[in-house]
PDB file of N, CA and C in Angstrom:
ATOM      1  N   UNK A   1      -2.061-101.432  45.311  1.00  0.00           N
ATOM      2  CA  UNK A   1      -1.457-100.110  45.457  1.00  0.00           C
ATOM      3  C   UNK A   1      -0.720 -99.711  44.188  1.00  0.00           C
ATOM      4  N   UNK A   2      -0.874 -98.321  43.885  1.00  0.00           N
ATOM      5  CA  UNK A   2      -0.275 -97.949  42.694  1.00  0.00           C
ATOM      6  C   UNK A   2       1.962 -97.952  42.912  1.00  0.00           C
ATOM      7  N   UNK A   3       1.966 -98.228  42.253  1.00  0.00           N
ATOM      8  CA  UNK A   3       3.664 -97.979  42.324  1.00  0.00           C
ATOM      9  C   UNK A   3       3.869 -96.438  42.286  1.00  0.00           C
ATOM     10  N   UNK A   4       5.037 -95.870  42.739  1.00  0.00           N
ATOM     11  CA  UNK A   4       5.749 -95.003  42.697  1.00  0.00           C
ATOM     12  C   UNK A   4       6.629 -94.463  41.799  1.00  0.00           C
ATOM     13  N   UNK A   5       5.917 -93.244  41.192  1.00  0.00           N
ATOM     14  CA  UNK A   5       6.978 -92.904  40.234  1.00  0.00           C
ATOM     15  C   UNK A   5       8.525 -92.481  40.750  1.00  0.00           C
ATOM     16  N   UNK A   6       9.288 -93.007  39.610  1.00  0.00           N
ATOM     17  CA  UNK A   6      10.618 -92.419  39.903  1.00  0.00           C
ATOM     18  C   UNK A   6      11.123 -91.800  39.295  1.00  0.00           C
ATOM     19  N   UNK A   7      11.203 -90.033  39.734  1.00  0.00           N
ATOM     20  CA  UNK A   7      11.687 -89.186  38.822  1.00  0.00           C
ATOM     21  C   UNK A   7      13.527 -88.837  39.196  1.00  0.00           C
ATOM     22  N   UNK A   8      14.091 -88.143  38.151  1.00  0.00           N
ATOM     23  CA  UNK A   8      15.420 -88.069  37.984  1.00  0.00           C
ATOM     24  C   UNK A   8      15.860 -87.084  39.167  1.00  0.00           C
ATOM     25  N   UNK A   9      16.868 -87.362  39.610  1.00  0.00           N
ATOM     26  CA  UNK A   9      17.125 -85.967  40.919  1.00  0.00           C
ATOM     27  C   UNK A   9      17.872 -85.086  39.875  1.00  0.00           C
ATOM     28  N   UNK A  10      17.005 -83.775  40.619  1.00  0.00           N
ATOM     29  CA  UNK A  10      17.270 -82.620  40.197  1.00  0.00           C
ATOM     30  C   UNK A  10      18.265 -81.864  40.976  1.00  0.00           C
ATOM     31  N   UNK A  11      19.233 -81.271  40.664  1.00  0.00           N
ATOM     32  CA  UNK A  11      20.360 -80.567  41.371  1.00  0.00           C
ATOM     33  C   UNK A  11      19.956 -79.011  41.030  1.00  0.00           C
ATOM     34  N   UNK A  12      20.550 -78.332  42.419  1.00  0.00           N
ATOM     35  CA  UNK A  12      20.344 -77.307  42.265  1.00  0.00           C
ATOM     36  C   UNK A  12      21.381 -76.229  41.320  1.00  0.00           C
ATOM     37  N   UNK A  13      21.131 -75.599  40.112  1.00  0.00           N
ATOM     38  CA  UNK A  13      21.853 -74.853  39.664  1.00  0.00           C
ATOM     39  C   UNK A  13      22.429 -73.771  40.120  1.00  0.00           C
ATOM     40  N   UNK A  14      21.587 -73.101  41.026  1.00  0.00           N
ATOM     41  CA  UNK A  14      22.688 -71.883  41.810  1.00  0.00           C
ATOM     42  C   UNK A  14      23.789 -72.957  42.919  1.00  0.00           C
ATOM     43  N   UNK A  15      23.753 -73.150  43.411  1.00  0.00           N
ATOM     44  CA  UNK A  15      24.924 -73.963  44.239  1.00  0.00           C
ATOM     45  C   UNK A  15      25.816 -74.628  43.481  1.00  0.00           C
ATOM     46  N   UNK A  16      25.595 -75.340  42.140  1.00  0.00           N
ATOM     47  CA  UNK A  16      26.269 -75.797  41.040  1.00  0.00           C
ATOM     48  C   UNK A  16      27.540 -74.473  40.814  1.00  0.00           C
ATOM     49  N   UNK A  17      26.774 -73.370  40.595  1.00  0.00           N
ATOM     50  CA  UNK A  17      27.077 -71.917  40.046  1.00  0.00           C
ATOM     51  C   UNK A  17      27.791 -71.233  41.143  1.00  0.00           C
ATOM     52  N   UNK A  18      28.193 -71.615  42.207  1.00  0.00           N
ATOM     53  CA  UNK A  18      28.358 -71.278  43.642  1.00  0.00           C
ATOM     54  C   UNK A  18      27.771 -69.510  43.812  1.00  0.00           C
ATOM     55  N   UNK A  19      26.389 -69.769  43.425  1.00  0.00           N
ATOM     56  CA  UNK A  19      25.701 -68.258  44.011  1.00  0.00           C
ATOM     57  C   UNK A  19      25.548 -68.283  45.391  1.00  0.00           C
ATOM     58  N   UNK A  20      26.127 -66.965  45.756  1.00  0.00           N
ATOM     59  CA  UNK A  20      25.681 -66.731  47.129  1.00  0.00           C
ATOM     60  C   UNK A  20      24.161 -65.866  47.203  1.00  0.00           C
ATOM     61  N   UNK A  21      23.775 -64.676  46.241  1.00  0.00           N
ATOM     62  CA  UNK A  21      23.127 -63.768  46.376  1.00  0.00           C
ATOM     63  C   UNK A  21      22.079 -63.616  44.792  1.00  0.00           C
ATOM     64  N   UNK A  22      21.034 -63.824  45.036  1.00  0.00           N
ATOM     65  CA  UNK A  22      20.344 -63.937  43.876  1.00  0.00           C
ATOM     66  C   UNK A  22      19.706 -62.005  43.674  1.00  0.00           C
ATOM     67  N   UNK A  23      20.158 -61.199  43.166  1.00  0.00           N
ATOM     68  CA  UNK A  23      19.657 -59.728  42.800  1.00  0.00           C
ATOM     69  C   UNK A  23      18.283 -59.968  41.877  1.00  0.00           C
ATOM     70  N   UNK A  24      17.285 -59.187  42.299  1.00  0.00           N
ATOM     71  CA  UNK A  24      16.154 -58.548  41.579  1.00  0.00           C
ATOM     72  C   UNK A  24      16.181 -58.279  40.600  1.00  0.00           C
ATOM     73  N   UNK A  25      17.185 -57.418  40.370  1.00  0.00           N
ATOM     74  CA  UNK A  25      17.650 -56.543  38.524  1.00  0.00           C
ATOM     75  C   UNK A  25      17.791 -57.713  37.515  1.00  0.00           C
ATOM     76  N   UNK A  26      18.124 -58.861  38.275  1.00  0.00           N
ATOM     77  CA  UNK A  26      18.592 -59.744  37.523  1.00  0.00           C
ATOM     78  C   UNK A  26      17.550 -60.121  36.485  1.00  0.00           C
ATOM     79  N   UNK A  27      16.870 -59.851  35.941  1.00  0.00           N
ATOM     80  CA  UNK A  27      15.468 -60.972  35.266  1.00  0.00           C
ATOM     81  C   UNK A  27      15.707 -62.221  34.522  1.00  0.00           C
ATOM     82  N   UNK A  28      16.943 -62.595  33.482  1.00  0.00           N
ATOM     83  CA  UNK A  28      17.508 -63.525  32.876  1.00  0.00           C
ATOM     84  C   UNK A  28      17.665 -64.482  34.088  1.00  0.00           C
ATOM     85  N   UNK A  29      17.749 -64.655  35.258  1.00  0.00           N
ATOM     86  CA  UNK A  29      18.317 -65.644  36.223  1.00  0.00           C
ATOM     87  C   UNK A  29      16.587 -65.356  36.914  1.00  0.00           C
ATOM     88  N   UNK A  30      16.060 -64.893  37.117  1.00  0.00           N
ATOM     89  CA  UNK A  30      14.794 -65.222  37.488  1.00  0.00           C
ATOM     90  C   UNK A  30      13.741 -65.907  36.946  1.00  0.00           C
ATOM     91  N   UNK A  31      13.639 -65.742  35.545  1.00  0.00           N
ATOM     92  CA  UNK A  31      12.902 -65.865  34.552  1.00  0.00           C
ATOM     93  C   UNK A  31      12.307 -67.639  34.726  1.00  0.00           C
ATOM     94  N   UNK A  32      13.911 -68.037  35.068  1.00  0.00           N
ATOM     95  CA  UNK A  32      14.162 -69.698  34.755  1.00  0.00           C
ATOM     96  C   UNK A  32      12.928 -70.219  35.584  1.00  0.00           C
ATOM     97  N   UNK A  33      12.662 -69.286  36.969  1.00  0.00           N
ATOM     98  CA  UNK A  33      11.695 -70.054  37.875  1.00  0.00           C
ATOM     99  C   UNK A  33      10.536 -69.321  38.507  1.00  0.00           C
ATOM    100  N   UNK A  34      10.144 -68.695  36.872  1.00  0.00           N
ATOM    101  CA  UNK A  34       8.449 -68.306  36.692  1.00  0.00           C
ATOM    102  C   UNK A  34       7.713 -69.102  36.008  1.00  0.00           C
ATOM    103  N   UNK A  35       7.080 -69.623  35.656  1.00  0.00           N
ATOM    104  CA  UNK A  35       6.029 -70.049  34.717  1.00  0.00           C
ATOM    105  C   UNK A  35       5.841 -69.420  34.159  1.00  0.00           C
ATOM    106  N   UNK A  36       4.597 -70.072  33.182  1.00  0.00           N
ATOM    107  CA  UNK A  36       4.895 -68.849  31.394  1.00  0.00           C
ATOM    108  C   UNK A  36       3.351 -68.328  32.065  1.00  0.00           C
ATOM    109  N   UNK A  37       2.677 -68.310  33.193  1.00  0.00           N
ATOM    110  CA  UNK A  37       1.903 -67.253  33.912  1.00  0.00           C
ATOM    111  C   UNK A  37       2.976 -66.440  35.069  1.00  0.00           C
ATOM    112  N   UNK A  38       3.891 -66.143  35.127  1.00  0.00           N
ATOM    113  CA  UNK A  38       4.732 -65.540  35.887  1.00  0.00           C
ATOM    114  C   UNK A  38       4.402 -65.947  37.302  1.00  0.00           C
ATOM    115  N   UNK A  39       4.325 -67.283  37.872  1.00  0.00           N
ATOM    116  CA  UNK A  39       3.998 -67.763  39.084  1.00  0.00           C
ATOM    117  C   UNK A  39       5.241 -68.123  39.054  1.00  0.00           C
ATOM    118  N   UNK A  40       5.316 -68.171  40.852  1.00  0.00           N
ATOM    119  CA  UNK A  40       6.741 -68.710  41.138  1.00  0.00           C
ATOM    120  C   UNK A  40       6.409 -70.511  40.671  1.00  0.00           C
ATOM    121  N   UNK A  41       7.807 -71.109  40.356  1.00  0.00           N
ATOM    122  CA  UNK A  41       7.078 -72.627  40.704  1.00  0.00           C
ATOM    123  C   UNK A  41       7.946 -72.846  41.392  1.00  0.00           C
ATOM    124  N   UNK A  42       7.265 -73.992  42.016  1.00  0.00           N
ATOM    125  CA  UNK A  42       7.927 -74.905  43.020  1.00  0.00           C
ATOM    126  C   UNK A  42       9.011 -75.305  43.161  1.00  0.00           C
ATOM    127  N   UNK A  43       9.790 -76.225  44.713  1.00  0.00           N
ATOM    128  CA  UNK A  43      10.975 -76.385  44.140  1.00  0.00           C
ATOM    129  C   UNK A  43      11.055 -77.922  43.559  1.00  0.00           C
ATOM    130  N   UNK A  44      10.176 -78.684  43.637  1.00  0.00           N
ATOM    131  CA  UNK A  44       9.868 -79.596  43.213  1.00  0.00           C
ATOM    132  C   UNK A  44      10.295 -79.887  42.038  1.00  0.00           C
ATOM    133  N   UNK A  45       9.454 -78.938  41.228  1.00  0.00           N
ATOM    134  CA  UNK A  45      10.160 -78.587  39.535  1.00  0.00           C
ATOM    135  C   UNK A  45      11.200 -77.735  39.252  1.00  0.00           C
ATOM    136  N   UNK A  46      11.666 -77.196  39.655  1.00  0.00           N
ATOM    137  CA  UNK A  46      13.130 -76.214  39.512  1.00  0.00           C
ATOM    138  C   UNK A  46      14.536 -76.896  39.906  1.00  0.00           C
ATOM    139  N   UNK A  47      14.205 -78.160  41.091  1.00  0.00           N
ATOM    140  CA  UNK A  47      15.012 -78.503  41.604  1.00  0.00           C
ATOM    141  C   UNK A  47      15.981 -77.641  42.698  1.00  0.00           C
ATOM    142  N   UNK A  48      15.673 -76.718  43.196  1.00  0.00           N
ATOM    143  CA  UNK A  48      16.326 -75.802  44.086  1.00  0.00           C
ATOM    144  C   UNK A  48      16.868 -76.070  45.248  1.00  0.00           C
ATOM    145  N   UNK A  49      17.353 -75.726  45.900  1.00  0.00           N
ATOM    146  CA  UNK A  49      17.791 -76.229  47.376  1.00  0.00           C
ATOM    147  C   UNK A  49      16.848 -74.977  48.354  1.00  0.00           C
ATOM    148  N   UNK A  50      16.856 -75.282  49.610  1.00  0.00           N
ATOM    149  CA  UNK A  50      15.678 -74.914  50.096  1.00  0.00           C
ATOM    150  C   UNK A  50      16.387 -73.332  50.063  1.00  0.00           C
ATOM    151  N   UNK A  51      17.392 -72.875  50.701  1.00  0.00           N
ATOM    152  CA  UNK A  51      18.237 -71.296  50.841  1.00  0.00           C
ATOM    153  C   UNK A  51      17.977 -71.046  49.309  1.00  0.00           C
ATOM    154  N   UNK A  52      18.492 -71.352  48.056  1.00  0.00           N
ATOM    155  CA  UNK A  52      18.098 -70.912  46.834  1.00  0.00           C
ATOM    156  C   UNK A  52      16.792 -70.576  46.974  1.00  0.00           C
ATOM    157  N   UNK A  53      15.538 -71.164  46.903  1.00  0.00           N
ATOM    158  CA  UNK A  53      14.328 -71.151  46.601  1.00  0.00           C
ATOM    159  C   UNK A  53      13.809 -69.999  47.392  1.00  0.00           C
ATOM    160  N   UNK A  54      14.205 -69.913  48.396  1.00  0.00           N
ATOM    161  CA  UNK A  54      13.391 -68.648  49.268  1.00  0.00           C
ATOM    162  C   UNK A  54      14.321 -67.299  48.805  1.00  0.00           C
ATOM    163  N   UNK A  55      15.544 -67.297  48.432  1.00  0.00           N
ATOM    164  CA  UNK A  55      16.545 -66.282  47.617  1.00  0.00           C
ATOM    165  C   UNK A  55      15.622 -65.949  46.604  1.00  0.00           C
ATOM    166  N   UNK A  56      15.291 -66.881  45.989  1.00  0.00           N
ATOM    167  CA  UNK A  56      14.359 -66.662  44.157  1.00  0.00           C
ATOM    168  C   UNK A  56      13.021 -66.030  44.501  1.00  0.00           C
ATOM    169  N   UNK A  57      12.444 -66.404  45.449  1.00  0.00           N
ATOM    170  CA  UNK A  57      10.732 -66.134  45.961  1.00  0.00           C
ATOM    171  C   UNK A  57      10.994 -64.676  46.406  1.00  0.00           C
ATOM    172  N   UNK A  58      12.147 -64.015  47.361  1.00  0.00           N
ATOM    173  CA  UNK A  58      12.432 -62.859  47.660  1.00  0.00           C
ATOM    174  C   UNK A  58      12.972 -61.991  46.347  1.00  0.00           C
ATOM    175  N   UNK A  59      13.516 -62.497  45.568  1.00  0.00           N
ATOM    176  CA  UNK A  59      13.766 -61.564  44.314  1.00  0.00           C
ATOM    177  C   UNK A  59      13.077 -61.318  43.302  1.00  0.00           C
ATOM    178  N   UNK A  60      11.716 -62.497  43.666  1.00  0.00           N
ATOM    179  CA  UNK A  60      10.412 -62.805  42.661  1.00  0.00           C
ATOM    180  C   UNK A  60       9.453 -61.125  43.025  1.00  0.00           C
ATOM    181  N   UNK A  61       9.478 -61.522  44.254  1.00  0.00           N
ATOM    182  CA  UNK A  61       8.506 -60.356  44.783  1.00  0.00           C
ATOM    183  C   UNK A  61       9.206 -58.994  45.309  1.00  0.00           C
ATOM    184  N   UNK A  62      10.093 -59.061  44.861  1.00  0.00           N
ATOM    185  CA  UNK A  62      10.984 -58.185  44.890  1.00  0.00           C
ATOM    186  C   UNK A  62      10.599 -57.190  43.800  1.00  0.00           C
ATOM    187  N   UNK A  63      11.125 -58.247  42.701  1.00  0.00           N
ATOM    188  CA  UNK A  63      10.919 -57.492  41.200  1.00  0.00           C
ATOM    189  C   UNK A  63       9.836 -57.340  40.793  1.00  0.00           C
ATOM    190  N   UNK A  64       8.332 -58.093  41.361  1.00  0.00           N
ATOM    191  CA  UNK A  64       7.517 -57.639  40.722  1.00  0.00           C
ATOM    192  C   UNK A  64       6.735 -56.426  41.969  1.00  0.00           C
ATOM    193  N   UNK A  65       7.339 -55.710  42.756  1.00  0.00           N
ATOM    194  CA  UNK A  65       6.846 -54.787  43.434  1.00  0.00           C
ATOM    195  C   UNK A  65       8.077 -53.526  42.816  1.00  0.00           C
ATOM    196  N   UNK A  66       8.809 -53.517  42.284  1.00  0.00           N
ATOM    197  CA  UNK A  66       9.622 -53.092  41.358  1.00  0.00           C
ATOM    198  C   UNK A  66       8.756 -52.485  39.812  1.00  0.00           C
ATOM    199  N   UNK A  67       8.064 -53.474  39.354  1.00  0.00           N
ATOM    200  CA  UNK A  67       7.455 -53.476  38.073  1.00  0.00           C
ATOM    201  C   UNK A  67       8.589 -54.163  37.036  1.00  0.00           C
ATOM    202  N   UNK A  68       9.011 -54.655  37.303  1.00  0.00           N
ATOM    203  CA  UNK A  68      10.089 -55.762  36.144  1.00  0.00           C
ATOM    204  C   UNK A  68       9.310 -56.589  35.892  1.00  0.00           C
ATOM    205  N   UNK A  69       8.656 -57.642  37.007  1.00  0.00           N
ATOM    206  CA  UNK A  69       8.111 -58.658  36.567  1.00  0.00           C
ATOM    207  C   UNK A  69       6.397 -58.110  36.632  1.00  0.00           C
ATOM    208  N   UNK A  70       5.410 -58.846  35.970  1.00  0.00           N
ATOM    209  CA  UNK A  70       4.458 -58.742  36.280  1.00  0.00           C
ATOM    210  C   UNK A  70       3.638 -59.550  37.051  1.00  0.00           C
ATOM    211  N   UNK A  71       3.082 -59.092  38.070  1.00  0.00           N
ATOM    212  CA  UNK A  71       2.014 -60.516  38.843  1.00  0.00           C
ATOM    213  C   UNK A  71       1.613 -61.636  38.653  1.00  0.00           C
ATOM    214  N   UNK A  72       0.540 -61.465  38.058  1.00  0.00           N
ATOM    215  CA  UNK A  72      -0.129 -62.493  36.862  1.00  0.00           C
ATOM    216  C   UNK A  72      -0.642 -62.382  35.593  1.00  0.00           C
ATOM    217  N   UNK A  73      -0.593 -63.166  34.555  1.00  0.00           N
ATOM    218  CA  UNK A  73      -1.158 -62.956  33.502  1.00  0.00           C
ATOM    219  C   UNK A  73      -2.308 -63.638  33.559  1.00  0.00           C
ATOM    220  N   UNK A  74      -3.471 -63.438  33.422  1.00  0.00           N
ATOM    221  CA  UNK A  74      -4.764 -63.686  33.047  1.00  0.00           C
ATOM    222  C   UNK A  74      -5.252 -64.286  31.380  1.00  0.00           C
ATOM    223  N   UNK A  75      -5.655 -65.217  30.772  1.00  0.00           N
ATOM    224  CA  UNK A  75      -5.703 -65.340  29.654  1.00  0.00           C
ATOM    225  C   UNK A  75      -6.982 -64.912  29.308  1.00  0.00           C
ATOM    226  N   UNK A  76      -7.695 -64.680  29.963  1.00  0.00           N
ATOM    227  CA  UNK A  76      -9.006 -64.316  29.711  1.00  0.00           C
ATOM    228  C   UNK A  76      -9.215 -62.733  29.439  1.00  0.00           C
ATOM    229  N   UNK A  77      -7.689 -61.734  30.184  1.00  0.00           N
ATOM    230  CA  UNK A  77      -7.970 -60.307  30.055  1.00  0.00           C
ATOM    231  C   UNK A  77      -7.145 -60.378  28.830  1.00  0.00           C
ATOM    232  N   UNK A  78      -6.357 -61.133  27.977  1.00  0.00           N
ATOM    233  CA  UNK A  78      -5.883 -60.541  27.027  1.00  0.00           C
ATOM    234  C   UNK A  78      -6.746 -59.728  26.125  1.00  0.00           C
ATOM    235  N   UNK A  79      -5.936 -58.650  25.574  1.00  0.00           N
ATOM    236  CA  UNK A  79      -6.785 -57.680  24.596  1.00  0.00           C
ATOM    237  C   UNK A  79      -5.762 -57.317  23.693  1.00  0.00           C
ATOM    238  N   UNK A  80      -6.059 -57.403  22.569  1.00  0.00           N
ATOM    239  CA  UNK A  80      -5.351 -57.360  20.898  1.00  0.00           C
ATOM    240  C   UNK A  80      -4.234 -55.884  20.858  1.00  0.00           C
ATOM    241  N   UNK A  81      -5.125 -54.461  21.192  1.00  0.00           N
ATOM    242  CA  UNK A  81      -4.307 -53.510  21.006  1.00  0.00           C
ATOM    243  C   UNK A  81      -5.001 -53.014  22.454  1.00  0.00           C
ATOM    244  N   UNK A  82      -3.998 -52.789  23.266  1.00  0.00           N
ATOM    245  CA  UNK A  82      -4.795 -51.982  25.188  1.00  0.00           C
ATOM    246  C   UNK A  82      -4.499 -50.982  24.849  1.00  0.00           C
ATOM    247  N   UNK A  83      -3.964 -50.184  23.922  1.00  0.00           N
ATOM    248  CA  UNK A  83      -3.945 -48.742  23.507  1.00  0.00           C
ATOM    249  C   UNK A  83      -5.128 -48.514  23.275  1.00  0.00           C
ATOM    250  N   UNK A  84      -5.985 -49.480  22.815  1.00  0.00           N
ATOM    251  CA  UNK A  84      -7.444 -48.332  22.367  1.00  0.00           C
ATOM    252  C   UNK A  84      -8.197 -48.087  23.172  1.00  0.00           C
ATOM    253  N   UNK A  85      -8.480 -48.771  24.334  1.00  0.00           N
ATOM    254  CA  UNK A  85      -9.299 -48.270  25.234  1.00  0.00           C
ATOM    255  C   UNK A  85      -8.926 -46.929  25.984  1.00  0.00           C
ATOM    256  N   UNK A  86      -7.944 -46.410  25.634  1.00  0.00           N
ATOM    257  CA  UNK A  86      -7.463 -44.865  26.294  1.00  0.00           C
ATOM    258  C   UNK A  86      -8.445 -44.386  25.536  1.00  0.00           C
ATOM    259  N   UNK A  87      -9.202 -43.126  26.767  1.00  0.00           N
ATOM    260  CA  UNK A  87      -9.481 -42.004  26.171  1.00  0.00           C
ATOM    261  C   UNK A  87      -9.303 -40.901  25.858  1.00  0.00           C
ATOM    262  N   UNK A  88      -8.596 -40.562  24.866  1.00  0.00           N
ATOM    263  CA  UNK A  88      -7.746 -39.138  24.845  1.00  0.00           C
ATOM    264  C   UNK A  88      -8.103 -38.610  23.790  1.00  0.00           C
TER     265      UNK A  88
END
């Protein structure tokens, strides 16, 4: 049988921070727990407590039905200048 990794416990930083209320507007305090494809991640990797994590997931989709954040990034649709395909 393979052994078990043992990773470091992660504490949650909003409870550290004694947040009660995580705001949408916020993007600097959201940012921390997007991926650099703007997916939520886990709490696995963020270390969150379970009330934080569903606070962050509600302000995730919050803001990106807002237009602050964006959905997903695609690496395959990047395009150099998206101004040129306008036709005007």
């Amino acid at each position: 049988m393979a052994e078990r990794r043992k990773y470091k416990k992660r504490y949650c930083k909003y409870c550290e921070a004694k947040i009660d209320f995580i705001d949408y507007k916020d993007t600097n305090s959201i940012k921390h727990s997007l991926s650099e494809r703007y997916k939520i991640m886990p709490r696995r990797l963020t270390g969150n407590c379970k009330r934080h994590q569903e606070m962050i997931s509600n302000a995730i989709k919050r803001a990106r039905q807002a237009a602050l954040v964006p959905y997903t990034v695609s690496r395959k649709a990047i395009v150099a200048y998206p101004f040129d395909n306008i036709v005007g």
